[in-house]
C-alpha atoms as a PDB file:
ATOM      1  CA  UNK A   1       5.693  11.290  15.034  1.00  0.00           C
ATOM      2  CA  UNK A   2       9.066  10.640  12.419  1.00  0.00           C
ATOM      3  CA  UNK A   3       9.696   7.942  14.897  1.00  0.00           C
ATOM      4  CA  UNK A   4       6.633   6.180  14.216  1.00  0.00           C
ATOM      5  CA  UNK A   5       6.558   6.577  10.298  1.00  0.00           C
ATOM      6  CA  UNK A   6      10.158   5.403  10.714  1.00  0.00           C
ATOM      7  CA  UNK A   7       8.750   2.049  12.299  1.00  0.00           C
ATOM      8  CA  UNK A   8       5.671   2.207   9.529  1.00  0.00           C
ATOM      9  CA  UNK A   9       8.101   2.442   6.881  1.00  0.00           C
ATOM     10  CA  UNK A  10      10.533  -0.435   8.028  1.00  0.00           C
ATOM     11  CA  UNK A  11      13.302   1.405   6.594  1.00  0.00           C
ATOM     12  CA  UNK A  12      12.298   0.041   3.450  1.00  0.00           C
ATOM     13  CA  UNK A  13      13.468   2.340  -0.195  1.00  0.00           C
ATOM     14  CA  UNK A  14      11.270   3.635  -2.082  1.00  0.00           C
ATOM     15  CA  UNK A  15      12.200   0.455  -4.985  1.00  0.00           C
ATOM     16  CA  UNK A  16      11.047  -1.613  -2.091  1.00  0.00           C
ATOM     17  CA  UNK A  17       8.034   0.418  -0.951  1.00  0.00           C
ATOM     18  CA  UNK A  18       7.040   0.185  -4.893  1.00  0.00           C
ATOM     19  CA  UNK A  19       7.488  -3.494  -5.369  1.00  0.00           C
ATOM     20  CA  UNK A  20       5.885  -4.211  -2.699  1.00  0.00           C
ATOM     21  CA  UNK A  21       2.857  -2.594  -2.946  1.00  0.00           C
ATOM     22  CA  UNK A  22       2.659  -3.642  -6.714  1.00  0.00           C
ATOM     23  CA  UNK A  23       2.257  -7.049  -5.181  1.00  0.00           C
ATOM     24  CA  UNK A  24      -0.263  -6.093  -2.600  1.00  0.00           C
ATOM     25  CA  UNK A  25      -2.405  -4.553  -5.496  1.00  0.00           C
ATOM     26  CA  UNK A  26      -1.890  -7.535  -7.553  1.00  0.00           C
ATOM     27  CA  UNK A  27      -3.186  -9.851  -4.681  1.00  0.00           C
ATOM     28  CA  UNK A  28      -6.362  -7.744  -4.858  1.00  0.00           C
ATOM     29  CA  UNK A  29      -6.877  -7.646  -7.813  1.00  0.00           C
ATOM     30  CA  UNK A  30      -6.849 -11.933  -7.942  1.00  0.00           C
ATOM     31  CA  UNK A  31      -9.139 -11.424  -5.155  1.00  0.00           C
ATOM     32  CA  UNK A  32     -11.428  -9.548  -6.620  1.00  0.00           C
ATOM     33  CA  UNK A  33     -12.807 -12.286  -9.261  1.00  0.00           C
ATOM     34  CA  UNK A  34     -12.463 -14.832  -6.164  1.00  0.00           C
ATOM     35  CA  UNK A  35     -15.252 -12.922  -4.162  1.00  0.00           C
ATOM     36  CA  UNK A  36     -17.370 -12.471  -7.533  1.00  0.00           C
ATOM     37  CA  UNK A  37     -17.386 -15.977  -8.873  1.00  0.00           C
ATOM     38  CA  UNK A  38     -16.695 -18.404  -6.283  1.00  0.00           C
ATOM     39  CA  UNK A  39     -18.229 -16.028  -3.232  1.00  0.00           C
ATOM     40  CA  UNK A  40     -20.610 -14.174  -5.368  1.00  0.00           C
ATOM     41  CA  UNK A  41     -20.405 -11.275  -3.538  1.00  0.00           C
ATOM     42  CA  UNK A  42     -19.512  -8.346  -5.635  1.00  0.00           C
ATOM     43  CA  UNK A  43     -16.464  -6.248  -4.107  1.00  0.00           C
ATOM     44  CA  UNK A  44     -15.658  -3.304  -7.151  1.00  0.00           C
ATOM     45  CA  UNK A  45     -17.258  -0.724  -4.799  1.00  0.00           C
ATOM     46  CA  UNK A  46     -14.754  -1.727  -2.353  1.00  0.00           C
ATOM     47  CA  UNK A  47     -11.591  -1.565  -4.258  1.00  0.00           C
ATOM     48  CA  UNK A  48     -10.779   2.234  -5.011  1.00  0.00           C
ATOM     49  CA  UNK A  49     -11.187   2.794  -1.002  1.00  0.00           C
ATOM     50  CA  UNK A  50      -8.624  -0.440  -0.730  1.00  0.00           C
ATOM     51  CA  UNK A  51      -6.102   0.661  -3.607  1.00  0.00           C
ATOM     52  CA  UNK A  52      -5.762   3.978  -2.580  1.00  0.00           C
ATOM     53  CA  UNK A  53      -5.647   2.735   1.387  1.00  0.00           C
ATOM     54  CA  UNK A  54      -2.538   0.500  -0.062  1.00  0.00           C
ATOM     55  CA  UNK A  55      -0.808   3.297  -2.100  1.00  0.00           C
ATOM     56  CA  UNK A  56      -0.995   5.533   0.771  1.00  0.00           C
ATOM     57  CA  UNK A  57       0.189   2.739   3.776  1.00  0.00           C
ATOM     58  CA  UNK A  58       3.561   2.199   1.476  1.00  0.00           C
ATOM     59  CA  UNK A  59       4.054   5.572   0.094  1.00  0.00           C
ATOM     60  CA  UNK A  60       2.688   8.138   2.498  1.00  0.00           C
ATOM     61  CA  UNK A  61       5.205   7.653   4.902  1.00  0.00           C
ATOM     62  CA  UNK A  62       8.202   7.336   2.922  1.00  0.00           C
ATOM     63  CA  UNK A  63       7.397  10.520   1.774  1.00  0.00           C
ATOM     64  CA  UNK A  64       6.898  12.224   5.050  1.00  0.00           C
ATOM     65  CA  UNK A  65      10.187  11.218   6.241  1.00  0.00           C
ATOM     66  CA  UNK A  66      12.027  12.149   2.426  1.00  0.00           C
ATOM     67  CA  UNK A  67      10.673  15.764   3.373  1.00  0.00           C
ATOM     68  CA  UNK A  68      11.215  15.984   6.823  1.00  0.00           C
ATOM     69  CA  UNK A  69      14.750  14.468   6.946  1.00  0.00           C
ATOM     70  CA  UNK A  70      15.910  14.718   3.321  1.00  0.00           C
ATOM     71  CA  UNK A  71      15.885  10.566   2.965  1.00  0.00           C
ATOM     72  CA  UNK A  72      13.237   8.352   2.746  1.00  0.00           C
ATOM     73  CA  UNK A  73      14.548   5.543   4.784  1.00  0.00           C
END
């Protein structure tokens, strides 16, 4: 199982894991007016499930691994 978050994680830092996901929610959150104005579908109920599927894809891991091995990458 530590073998696969290893390959999740990408040996990425947690700096990393941050910045990147900071970018992933900032993509959503440009798509989010996309889908309302120019789709006009409306998306809001979807984003708390899709934020907190983001937060926990970069950080869940890292975290895992930081307690079972003492280092997060």
């Amino acid at each position: 199982m530590l073998q696969k978050l290893q390959e999740i994680n990408h040996d990425r830092t947690p700096l990393a894991n941050a910045g990147v996901c900071f970018c992933v929610i900032a993509m959503l959150g440009l798509g989010n007016p996309f889908c309302r104005f120019v789709l006009h579908t409306d998306m809001s109920y979807l984003m708390p499930w899709l934020l907190a599927g983001v937060v926990s894809y970069f950080f869940l891991p890292s975290l895992i691994l930081w307690i079972a091995r003492g280092k997060s990458s």
